[in-house]
N, C-alpha and C. Protein backbone atom coordinates (compact mmCIF):
# COMPACT_ATOMS: atom_id res chain seq x y z
N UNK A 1 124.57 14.39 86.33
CA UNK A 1 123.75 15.59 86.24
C UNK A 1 123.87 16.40 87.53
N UNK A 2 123.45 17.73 87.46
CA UNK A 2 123.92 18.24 88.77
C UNK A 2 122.90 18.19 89.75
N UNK A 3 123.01 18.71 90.87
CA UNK A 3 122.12 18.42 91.93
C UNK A 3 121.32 19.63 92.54
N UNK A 4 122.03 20.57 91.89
CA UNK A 4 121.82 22.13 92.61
C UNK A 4 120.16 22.66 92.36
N UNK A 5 120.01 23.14 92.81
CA UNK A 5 118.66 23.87 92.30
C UNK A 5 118.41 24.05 90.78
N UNK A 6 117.51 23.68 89.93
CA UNK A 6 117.50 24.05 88.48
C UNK A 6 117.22 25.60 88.09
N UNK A 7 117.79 26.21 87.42
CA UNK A 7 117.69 27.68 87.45
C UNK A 7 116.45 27.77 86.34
N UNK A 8 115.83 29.13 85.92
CA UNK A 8 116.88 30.57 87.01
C UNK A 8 116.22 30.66 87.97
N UNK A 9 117.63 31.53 88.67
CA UNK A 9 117.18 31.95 90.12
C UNK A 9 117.01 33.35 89.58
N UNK A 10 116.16 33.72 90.51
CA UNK A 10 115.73 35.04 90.61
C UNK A 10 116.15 35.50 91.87
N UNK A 11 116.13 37.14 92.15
CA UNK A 11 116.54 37.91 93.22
C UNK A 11 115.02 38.38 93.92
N UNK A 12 114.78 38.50 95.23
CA UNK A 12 114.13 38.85 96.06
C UNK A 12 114.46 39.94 97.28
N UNK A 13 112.99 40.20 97.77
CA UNK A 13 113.85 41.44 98.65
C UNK A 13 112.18 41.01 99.40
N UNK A 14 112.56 40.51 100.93
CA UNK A 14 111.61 40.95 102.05
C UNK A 14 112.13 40.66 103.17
N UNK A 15 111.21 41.39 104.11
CA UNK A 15 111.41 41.15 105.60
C UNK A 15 112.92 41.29 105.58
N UNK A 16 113.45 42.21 105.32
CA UNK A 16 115.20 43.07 105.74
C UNK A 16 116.10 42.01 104.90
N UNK A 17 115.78 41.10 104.14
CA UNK A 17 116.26 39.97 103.50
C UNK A 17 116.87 40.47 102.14
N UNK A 18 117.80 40.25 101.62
CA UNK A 18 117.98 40.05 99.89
C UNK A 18 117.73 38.01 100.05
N UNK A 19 117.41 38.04 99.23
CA UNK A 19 117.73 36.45 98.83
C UNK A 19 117.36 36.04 97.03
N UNK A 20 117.70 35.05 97.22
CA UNK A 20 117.61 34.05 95.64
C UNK A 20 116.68 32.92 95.61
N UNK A 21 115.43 32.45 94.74
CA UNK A 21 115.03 31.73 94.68
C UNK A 21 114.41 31.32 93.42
N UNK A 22 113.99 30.07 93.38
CA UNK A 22 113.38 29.73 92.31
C UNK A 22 111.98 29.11 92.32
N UNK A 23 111.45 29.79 91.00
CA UNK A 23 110.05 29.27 91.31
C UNK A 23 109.96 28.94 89.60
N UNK A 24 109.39 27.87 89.84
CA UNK A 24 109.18 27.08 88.77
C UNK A 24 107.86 25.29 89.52
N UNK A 25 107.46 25.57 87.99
CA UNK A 25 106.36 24.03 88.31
C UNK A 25 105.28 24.73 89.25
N UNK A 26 104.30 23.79 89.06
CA UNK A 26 103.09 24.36 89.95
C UNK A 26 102.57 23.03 90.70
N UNK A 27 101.93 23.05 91.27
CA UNK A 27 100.99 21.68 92.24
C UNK A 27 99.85 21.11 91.29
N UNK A 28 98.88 20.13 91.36
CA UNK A 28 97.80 20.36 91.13
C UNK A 28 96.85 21.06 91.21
N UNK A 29 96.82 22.08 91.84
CA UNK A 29 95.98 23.15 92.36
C UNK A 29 96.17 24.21 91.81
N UNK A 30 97.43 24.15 91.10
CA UNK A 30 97.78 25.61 90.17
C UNK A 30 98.55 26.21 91.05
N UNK A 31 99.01 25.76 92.15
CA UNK A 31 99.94 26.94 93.20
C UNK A 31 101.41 26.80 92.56
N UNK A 32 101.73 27.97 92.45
CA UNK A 32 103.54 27.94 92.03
C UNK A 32 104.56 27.37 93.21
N UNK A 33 105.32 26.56 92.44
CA UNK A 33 106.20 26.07 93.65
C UNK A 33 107.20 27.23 93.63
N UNK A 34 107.68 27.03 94.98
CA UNK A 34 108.97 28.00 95.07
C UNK A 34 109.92 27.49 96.17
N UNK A 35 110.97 27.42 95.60
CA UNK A 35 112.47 27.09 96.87
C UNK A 35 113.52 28.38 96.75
N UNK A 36 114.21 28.36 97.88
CA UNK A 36 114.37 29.47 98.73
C UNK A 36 116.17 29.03 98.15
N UNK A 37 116.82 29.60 97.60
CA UNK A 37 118.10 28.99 97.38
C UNK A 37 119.35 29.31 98.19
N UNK A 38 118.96 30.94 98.82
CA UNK A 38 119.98 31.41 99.53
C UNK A 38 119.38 32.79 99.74
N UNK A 39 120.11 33.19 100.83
CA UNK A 39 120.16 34.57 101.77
C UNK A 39 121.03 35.43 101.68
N UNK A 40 121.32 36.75 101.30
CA UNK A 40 122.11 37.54 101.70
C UNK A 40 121.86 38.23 102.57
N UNK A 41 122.64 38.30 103.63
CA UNK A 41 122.60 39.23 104.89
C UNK A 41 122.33 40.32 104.48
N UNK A 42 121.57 41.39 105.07
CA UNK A 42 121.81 43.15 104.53
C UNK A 42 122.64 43.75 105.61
N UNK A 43 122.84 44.84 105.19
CA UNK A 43 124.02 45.05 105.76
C UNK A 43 124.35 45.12 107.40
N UNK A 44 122.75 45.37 108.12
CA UNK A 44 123.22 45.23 109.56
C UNK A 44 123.91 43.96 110.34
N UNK A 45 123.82 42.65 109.42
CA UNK A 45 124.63 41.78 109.48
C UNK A 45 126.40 41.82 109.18
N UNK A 46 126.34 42.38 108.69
CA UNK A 46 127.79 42.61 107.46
C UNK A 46 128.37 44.05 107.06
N UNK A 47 129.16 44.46 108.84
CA UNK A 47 128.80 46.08 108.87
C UNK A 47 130.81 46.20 107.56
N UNK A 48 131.18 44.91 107.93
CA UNK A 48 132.70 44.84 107.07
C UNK A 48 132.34 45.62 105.58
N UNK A 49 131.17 44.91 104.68
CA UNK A 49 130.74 44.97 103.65
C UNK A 49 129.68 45.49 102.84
N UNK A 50 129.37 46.45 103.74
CA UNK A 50 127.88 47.35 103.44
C UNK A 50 127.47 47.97 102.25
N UNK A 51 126.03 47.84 101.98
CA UNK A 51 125.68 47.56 100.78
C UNK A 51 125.73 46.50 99.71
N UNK A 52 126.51 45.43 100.16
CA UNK A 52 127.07 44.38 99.09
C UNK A 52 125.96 43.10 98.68
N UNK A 53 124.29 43.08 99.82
CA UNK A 53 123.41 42.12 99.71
C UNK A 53 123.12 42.09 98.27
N UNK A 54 122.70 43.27 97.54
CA UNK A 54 121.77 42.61 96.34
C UNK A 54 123.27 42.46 95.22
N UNK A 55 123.74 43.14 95.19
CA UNK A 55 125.02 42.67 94.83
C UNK A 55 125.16 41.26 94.45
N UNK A 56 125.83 41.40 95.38
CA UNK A 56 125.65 39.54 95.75
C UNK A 56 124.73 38.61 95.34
N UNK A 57 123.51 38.94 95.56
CA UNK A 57 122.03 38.27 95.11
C UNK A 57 122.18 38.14 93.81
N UNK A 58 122.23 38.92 93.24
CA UNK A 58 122.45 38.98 91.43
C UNK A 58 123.42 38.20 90.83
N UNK A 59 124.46 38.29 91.94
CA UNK A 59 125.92 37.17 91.47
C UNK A 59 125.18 35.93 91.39
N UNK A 60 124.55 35.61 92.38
CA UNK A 60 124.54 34.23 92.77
C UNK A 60 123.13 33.62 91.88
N UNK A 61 122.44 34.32 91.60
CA UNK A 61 121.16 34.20 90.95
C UNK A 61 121.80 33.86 89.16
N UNK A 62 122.84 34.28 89.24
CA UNK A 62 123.18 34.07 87.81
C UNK A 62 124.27 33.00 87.58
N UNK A 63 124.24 32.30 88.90
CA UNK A 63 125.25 31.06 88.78
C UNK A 63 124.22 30.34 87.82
N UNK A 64 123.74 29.45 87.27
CA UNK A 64 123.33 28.80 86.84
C UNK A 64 123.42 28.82 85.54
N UNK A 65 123.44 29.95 85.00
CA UNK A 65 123.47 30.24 83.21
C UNK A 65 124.56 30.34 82.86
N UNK A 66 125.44 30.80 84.07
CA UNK A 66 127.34 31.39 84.02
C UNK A 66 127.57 29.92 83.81
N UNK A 67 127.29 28.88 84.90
CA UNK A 67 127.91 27.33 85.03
C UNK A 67 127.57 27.09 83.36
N UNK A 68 126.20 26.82 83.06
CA UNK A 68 125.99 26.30 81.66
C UNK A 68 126.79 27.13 80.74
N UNK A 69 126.76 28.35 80.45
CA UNK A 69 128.17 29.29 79.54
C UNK A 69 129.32 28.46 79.39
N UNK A 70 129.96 28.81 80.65
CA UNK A 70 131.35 28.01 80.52
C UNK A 70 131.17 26.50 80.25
N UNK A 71 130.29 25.47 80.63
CA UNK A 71 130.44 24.63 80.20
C UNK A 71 130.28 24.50 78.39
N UNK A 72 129.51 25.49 78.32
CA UNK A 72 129.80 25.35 76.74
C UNK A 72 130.66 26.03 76.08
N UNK A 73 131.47 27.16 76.43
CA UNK A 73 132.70 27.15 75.74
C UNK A 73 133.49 26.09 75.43
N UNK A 74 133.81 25.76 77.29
CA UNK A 74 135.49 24.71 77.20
C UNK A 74 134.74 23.53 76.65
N UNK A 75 133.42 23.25 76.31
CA UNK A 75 132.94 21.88 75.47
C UNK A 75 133.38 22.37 73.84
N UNK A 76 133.02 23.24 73.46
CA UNK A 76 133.22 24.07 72.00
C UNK A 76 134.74 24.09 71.89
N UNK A 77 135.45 24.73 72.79
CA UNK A 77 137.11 24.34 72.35
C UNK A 77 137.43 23.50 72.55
N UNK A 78 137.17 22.61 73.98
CA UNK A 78 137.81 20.88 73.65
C UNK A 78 137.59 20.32 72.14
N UNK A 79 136.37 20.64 71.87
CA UNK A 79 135.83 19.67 70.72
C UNK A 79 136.62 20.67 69.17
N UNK A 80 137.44 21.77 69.28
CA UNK A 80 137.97 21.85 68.10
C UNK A 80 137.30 23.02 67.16
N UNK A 81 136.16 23.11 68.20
CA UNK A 81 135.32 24.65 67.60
C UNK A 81 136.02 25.95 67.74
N UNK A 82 134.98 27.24 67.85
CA UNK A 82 135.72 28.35 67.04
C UNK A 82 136.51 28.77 68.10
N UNK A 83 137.60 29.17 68.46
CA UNK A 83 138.68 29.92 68.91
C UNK A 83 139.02 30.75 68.57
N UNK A 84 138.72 32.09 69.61
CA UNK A 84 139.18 33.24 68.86
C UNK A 84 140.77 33.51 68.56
N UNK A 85 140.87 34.46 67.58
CA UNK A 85 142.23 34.34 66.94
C UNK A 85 142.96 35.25 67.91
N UNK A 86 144.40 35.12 68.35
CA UNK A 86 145.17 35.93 69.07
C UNK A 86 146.08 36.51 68.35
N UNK A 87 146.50 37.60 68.50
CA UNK A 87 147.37 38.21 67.78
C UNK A 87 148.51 38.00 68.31
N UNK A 88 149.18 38.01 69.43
CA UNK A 88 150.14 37.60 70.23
C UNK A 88 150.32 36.83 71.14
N UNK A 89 151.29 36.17 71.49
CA UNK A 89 151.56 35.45 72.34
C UNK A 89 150.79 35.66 74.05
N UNK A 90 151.17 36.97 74.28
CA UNK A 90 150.60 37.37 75.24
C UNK A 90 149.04 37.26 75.89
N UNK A 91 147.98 37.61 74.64
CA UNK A 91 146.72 37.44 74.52
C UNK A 91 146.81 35.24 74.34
N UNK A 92 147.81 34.52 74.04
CA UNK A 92 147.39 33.34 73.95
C UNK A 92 147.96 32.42 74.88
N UNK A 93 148.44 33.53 75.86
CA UNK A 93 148.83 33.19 77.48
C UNK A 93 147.51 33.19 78.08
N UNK A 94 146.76 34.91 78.07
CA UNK A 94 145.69 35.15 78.99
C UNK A 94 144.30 34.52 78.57
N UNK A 95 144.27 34.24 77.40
CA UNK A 95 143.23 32.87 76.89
C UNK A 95 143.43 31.51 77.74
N UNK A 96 144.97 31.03 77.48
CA UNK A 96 145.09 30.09 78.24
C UNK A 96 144.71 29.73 79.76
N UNK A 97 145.55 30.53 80.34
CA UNK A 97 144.52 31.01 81.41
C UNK A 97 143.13 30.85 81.95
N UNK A 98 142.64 32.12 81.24
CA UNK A 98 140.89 32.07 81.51
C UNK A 98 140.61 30.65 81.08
N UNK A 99 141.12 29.62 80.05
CA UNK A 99 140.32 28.49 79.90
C UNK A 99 140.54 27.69 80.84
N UNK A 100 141.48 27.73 81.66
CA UNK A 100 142.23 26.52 82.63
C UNK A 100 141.39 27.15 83.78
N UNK A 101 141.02 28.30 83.75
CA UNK A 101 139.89 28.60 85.42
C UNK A 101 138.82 28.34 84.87
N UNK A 102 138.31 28.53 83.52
CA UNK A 102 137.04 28.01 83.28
C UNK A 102 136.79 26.41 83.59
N UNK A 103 137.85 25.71 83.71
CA UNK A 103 137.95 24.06 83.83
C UNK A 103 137.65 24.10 85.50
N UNK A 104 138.05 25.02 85.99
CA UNK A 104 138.42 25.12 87.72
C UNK A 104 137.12 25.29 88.27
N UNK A 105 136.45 26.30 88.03
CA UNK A 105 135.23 27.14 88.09
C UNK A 105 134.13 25.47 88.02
N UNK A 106 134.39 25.22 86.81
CA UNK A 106 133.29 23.87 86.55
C UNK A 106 133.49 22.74 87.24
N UNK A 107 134.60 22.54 88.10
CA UNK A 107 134.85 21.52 89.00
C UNK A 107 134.29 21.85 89.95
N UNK A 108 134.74 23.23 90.84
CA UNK A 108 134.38 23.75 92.14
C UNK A 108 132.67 23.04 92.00
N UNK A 109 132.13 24.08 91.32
CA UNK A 109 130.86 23.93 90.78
C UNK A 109 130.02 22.46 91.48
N UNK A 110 130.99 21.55 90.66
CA UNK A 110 130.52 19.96 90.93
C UNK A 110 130.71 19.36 92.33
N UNK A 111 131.48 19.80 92.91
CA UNK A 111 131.67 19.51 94.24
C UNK A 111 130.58 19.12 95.19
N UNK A 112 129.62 19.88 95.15
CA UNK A 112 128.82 19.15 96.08
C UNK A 112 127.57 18.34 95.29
N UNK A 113 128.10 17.37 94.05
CA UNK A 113 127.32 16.38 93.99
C UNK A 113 128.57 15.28 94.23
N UNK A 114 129.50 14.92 94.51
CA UNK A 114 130.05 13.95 95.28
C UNK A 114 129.69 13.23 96.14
C-alpha cells in the first residue's frame, strides 16, 4: 500500500506561500486534522520561473487521483478490458507508448515506499 499522504490534496495560499495539503479526520474534540504536503516557492524564490507556484500547486495536488487513474487503466488493459480501437499503426505505436510511461509514472510513484 502506499505511504504518501492519502489524498485529496488541496491547494492553499498564505503568508507569500502556494502550498498543498490535506485535511481530512478530526480529533476528539472535533478539530480538523491537517498535514502540510508541500510548498511552492512564489516567485521571489524562483526568479528562473515566475509565476509557475500555483501552477505547480494544482499539479501536485492532483497527484493522487492521476496515480489512482493510471493505475486503473494499465490494471483494465493488463486484465484484457476495453482498449480503444486504433485505426493505424501509428496511433498503436503512440498508445503503446503512453502505456509503457503509464507503467513508468507508477513505479517512479512507488519509490519512496522502498
Amino acid at each position: 500500500s502506499m505511504k504518501h499522504t492519502q489524498g485529496p490534496w488541496r491547494v492553499y495560499q498564505a503568508n507569500g506561500f502556494t502550498g498543498i495539503d490535506y485535511v481530512g479526520g478530526e480529533t476528539a474534540h472535533g478539530i480538523k486534522l491537517r498535514s502540510i504536503v508541500a510548498r511552492c516557492h512564489d516567485d521571489w524564490l524562483c526568479a528562473e520561473h515566475p509565476g509557475n507556484a500555483l501552477d505547480n500547486a494544482h499539479l501536485i495536488a492532483a497527484a493522487p487521483e492521476m496515480l489512482e487513474a493510471l493505475r486503473g487503466l494499465v490494471a483494465e488493459i493488463q486484465n484484457g478490458g476495453y482498449v480503444p480501437r486504433l485505426e493505424d499503426s501509428a496511433n498503436s505505436y503512440q498508445a503503446g507508448r503512453a502505456f509503457g510511461l503509464a507503467k513508468v509514472v507508477i513505479a517512479k510513484a512507488g519509490k519512496g515506499e522502498e
